[in-house]
C-alpha atoms as a PDB file:
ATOM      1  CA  UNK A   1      -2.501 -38.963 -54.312  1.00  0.00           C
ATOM      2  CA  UNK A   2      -3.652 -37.619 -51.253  1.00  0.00           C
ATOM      3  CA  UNK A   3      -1.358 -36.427 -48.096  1.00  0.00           C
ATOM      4  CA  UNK A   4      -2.577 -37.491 -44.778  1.00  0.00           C
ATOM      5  CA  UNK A   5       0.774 -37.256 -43.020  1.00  0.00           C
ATOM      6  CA  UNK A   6       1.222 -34.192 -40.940  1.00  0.00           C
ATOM      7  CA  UNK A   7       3.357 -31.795 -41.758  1.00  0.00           C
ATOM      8  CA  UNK A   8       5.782 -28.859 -40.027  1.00  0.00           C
ATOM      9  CA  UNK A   9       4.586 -25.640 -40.207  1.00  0.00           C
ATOM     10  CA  UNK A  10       6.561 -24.643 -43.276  1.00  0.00           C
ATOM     11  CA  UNK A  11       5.871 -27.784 -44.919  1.00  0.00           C
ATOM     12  CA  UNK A  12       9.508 -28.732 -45.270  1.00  0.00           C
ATOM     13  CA  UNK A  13       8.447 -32.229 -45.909  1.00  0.00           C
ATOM     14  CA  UNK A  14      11.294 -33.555 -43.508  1.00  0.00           C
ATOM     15  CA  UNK A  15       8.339 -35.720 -41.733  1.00  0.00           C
ATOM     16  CA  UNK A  16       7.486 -37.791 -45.028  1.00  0.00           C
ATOM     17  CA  UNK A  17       8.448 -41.271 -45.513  1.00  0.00           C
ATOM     18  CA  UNK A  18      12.434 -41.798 -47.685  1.00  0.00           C
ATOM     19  CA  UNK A  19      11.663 -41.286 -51.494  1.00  0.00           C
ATOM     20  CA  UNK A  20       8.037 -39.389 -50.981  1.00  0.00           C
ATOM     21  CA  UNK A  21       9.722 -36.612 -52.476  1.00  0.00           C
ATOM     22  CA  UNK A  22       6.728 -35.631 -53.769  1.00  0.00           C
ATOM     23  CA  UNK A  23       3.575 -36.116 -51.751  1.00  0.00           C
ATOM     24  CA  UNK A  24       1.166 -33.637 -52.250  1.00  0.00           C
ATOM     25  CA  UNK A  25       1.190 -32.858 -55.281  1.00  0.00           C
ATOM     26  CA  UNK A  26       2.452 -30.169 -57.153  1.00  0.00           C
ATOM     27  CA  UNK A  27       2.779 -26.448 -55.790  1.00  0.00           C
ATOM     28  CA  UNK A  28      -0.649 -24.983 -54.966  1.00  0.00           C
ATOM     29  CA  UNK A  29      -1.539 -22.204 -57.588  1.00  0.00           C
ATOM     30  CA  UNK A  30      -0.584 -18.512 -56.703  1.00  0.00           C
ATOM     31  CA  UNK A  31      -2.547 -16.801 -53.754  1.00  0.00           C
ATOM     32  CA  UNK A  32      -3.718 -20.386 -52.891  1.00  0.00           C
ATOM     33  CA  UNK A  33      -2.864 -22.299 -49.501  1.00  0.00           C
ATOM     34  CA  UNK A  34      -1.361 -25.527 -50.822  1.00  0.00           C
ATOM     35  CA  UNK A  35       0.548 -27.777 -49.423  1.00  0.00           C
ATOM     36  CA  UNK A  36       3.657 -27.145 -50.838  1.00  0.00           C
ATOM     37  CA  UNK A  37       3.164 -23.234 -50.450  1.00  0.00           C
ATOM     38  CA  UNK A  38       5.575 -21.875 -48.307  1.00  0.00           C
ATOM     39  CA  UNK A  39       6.016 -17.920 -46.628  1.00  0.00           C
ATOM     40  CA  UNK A  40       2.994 -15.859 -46.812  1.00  0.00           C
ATOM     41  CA  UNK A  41       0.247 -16.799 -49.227  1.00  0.00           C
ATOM     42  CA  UNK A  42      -0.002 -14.126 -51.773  1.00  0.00           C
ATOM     43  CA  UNK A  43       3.036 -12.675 -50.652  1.00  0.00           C
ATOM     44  CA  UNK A  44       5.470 -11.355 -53.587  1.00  0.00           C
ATOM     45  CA  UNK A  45       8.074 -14.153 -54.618  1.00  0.00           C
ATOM     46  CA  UNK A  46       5.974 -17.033 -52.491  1.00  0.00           C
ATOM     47  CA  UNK A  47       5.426 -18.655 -55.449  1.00  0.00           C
ATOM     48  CA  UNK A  48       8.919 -18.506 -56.371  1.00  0.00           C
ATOM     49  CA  UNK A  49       9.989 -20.202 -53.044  1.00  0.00           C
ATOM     50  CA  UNK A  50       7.086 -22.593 -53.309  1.00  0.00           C
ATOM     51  CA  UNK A  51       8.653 -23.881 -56.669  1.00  0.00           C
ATOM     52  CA  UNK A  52      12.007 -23.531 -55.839  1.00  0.00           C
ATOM     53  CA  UNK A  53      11.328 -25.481 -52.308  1.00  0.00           C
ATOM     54  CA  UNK A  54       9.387 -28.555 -55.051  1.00  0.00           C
ATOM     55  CA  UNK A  55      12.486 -28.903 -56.726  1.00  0.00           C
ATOM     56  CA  UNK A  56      14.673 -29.022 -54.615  1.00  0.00           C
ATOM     57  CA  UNK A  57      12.152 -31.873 -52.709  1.00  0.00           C
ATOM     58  CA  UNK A  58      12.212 -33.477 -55.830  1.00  0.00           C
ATOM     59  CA  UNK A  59      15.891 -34.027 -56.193  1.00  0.00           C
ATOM     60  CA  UNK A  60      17.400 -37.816 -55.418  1.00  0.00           C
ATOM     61  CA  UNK A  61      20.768 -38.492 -54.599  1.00  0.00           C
ATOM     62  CA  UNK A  62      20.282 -42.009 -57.468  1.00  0.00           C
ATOM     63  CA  UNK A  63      20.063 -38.999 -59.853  1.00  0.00           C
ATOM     64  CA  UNK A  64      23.854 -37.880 -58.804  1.00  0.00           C
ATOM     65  CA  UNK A  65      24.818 -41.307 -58.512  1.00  0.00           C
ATOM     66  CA  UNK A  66      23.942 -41.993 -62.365  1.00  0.00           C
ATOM     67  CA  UNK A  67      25.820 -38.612 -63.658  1.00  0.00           C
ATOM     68  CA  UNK A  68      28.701 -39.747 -61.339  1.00  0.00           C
ATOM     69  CA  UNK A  69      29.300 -42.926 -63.101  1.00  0.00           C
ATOM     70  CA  UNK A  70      28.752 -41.558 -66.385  1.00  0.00           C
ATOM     71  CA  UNK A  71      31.788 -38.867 -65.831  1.00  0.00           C
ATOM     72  CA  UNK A  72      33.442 -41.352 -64.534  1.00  0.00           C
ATOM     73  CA  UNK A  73      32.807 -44.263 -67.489  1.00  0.00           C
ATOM     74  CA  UNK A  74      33.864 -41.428 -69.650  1.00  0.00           C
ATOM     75  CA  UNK A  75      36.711 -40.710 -67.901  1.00  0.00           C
ATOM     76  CA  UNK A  76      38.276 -44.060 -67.705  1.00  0.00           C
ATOM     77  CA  UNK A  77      38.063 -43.853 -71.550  1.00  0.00           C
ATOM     78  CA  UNK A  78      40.040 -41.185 -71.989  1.00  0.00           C
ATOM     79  CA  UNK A  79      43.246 -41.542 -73.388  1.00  0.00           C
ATOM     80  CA  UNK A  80      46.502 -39.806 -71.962  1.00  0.00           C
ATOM     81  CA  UNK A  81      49.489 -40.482 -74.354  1.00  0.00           C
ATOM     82  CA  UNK A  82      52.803 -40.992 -72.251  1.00  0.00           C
ATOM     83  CA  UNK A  83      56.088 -42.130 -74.062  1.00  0.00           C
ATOM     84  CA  UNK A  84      57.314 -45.402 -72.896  1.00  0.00           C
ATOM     85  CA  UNK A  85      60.294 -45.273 -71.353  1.00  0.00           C
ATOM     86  CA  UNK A  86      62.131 -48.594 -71.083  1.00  0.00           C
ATOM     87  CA  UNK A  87      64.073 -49.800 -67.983  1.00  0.00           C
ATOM     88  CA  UNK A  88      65.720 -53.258 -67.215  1.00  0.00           C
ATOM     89  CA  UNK A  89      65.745 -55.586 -63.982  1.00  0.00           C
ATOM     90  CA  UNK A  90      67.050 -59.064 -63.791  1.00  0.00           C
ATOM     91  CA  UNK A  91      63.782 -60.619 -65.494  1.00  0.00           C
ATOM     92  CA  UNK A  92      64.255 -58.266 -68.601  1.00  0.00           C
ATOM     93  CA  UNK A  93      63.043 -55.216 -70.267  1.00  0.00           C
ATOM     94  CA  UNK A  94      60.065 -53.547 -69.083  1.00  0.00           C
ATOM     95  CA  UNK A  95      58.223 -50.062 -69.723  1.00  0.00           C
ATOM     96  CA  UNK A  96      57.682 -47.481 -67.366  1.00  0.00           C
ATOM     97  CA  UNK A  97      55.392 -44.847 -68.969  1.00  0.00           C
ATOM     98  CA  UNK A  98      57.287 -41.228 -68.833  1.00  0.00           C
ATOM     99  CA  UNK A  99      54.451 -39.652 -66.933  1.00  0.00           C
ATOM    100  CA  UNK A 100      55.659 -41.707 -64.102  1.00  0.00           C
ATOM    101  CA  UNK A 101      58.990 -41.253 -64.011  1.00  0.00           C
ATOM    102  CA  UNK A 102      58.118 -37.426 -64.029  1.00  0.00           C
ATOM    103  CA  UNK A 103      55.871 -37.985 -60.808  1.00  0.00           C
ATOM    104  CA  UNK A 104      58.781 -40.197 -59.267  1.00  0.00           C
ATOM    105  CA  UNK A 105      61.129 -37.579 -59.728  1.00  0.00           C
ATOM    106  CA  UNK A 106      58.988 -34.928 -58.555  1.00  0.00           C
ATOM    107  CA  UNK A 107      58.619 -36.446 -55.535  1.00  0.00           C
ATOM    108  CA  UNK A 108      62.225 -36.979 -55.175  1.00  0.00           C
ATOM    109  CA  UNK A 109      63.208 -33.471 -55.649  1.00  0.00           C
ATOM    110  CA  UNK A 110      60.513 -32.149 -53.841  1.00  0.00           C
ATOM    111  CA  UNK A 111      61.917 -34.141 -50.725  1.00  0.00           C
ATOM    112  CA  UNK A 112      65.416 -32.423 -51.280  1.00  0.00           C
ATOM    113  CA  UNK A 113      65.668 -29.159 -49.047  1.00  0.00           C
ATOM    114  CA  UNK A 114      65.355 -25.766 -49.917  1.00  0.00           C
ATOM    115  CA  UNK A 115      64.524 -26.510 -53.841  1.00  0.00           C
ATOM    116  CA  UNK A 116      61.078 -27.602 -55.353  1.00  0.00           C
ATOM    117  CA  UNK A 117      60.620 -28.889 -58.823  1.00  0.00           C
ATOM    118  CA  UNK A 118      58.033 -26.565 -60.932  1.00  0.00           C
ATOM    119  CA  UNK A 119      58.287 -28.829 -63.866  1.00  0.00           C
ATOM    120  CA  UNK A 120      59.982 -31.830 -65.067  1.00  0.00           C
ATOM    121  CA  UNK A 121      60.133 -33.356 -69.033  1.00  0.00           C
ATOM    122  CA  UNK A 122      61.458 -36.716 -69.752  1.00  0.00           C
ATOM    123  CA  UNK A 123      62.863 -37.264 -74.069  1.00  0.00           C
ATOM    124  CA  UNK A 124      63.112 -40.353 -75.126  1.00  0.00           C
ATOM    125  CA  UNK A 125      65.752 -41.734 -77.668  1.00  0.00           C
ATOM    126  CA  UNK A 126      65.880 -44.327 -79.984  1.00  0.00           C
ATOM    127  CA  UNK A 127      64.539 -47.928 -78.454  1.00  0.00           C
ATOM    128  CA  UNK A 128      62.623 -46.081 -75.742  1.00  0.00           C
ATOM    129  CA  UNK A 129      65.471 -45.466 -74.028  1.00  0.00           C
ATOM    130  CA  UNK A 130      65.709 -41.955 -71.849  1.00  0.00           C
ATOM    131  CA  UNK A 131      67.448 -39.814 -73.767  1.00  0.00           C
ATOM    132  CA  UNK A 132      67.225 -36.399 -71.395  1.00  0.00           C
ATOM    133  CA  UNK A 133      65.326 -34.987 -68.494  1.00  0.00           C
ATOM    134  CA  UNK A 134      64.709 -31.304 -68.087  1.00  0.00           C
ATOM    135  CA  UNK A 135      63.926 -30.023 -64.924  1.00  0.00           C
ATOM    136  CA  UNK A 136      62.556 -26.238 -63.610  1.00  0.00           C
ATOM    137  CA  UNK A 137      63.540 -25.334 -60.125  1.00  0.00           C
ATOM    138  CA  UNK A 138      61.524 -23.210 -57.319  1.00  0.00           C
ATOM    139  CA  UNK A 139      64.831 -22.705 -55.030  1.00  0.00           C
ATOM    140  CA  UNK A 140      64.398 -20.900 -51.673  1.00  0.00           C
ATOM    141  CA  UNK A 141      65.699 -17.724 -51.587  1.00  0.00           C
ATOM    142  CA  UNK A 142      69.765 -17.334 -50.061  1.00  0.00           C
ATOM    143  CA  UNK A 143      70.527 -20.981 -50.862  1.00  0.00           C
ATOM    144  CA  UNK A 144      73.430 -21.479 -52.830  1.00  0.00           C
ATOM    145  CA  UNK A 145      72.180 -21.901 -56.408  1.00  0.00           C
ATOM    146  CA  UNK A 146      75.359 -24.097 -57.933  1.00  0.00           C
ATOM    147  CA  UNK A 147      75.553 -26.589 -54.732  1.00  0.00           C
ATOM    148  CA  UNK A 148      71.345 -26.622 -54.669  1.00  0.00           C
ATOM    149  CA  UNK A 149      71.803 -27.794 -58.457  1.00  0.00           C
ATOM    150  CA  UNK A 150      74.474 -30.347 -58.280  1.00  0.00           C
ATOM    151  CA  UNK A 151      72.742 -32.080 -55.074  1.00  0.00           C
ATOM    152  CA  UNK A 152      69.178 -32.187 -57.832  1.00  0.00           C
ATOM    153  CA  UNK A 153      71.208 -33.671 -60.408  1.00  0.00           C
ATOM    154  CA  UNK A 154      72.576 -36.394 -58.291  1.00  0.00           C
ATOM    155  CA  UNK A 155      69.416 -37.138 -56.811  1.00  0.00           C
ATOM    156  CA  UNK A 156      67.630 -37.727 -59.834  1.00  0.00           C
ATOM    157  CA  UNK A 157      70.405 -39.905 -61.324  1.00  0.00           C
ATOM    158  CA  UNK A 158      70.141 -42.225 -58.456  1.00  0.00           C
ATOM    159  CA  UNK A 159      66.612 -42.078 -58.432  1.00  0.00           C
ATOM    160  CA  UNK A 160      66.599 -42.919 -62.273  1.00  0.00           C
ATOM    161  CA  UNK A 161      68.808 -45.812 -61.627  1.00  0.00           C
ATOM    162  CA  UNK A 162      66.352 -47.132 -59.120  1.00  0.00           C
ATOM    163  CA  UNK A 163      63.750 -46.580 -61.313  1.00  0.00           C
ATOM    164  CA  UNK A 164      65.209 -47.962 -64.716  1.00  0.00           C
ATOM    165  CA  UNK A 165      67.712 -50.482 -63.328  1.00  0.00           C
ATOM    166  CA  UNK A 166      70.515 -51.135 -65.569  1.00  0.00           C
ATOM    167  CA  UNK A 167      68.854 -49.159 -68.324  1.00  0.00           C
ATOM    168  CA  UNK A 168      69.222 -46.506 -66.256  1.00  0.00           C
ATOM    169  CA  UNK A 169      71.713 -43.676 -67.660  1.00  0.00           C
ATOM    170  CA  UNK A 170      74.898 -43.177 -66.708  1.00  0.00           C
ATOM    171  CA  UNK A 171      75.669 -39.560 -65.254  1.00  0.00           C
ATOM    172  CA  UNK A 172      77.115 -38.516 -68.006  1.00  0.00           C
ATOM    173  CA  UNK A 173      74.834 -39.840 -70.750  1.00  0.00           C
ATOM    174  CA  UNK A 174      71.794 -38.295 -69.425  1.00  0.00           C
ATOM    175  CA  UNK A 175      71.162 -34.833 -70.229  1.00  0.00           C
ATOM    176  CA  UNK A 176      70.194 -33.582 -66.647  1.00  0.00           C
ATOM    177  CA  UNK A 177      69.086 -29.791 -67.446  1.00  0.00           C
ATOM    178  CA  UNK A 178      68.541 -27.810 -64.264  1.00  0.00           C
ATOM    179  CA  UNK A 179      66.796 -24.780 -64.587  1.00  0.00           C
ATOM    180  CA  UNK A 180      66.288 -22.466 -61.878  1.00  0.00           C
ATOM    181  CA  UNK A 181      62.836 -20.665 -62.896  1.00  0.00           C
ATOM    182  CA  UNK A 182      62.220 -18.611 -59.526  1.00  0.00           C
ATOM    183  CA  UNK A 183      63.366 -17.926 -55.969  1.00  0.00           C
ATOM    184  CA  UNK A 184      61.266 -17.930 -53.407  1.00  0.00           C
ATOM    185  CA  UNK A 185      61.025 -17.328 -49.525  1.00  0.00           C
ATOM    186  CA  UNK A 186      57.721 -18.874 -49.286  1.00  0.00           C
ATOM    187  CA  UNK A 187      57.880 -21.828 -47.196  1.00  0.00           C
ATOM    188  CA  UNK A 188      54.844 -23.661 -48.491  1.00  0.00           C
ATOM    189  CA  UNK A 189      56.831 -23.942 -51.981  1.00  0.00           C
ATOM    190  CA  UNK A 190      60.080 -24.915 -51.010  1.00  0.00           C
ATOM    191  CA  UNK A 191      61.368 -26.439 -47.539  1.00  0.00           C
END
């Protein structure tokens, strides 16, 4: 197929019609003037550029689009195990999968001053009912370690009896482990 459209002078191909990616033809052989030859002809590495330049003009976003879906079809498929964790409101039982209550809880502490959770495990009992939660503290550096600790611990009870409803633990059924795992002064990790 012959080109009859004009072209820039470096024959960027930014004047051809959507999806002509590759009018032309393909790159003109070494030392030749082609159309897709681009720098000086017969220059060293011109014919490098040339090819590079009619592959890159040969790229389509529908390619992207069709490995996009495919990561994310396989994705989707993927399967995350997370221990049910049962809770109760007034129409029953229900689950609440333990990767949840993690991120609920993270967010919870998070929100309390001066401390920020660095990681959080759920263990479940017999019935799927929440046996412990474990819990690894990033506390800002001067606070008060034993008053920083009992303020997590009561936040996350209340926050698990929001969550779980009258499944939720009492305070002193619950295993509420608070670790303090580092101190910091660094205002991005802990308010």
């Amino acid at each position: 197929m012959s080109d009859t459209s004009p072209r820039s002078p470096l024959g960027s191909g930014a004047d051809r019609p959507p999806g002509d990616h590759a009018a032309g033809g393909p790159a003109a052989e070494p030392g030749t003037a082609g159309p897709e030859t681009v720098g000086v002809v017969g220059s060293p590495g011109a014919d490098r550029l040339a090819r590079a330049t009619l592959l890159l003009r040969q790229h389509t976003d529908s390619g992207w689009k069709a490995i996009e879906d495919t990561v994310l079809a396989r994705a989707q498929t993927l399967f995350r195990p997370s221990a049910p964790v049962r809770a109760r409101h007034a129409f029953g039982d229900f689950f609440i999968a333990a990767d949840v209550v993690v991120a609920e809880l993270r967010q919870t502490i998070d929100a309390t001053p001066q401390v920020a959770a660095q990681a959080i495990t759920c263990l479940v009992g017999d019935d799927d009912v929440l046996d412990s939660v474990t819990i690894r503290l990033v506390v800002a550096y001067g606070a008060p370690l034993l008053e920083v600790a009992g303020r997590v611990h009561r936040v996350v009870l209340r926050r698990l009896d929001d969550l779980l409803g009258e499944l939720a633990p009492w305070a002193e059924d619950v295993h509420t482990h608070v670790h303090v795992g580092d101190v910091s002064n660094d205002p991005r990790i802990v308010t």
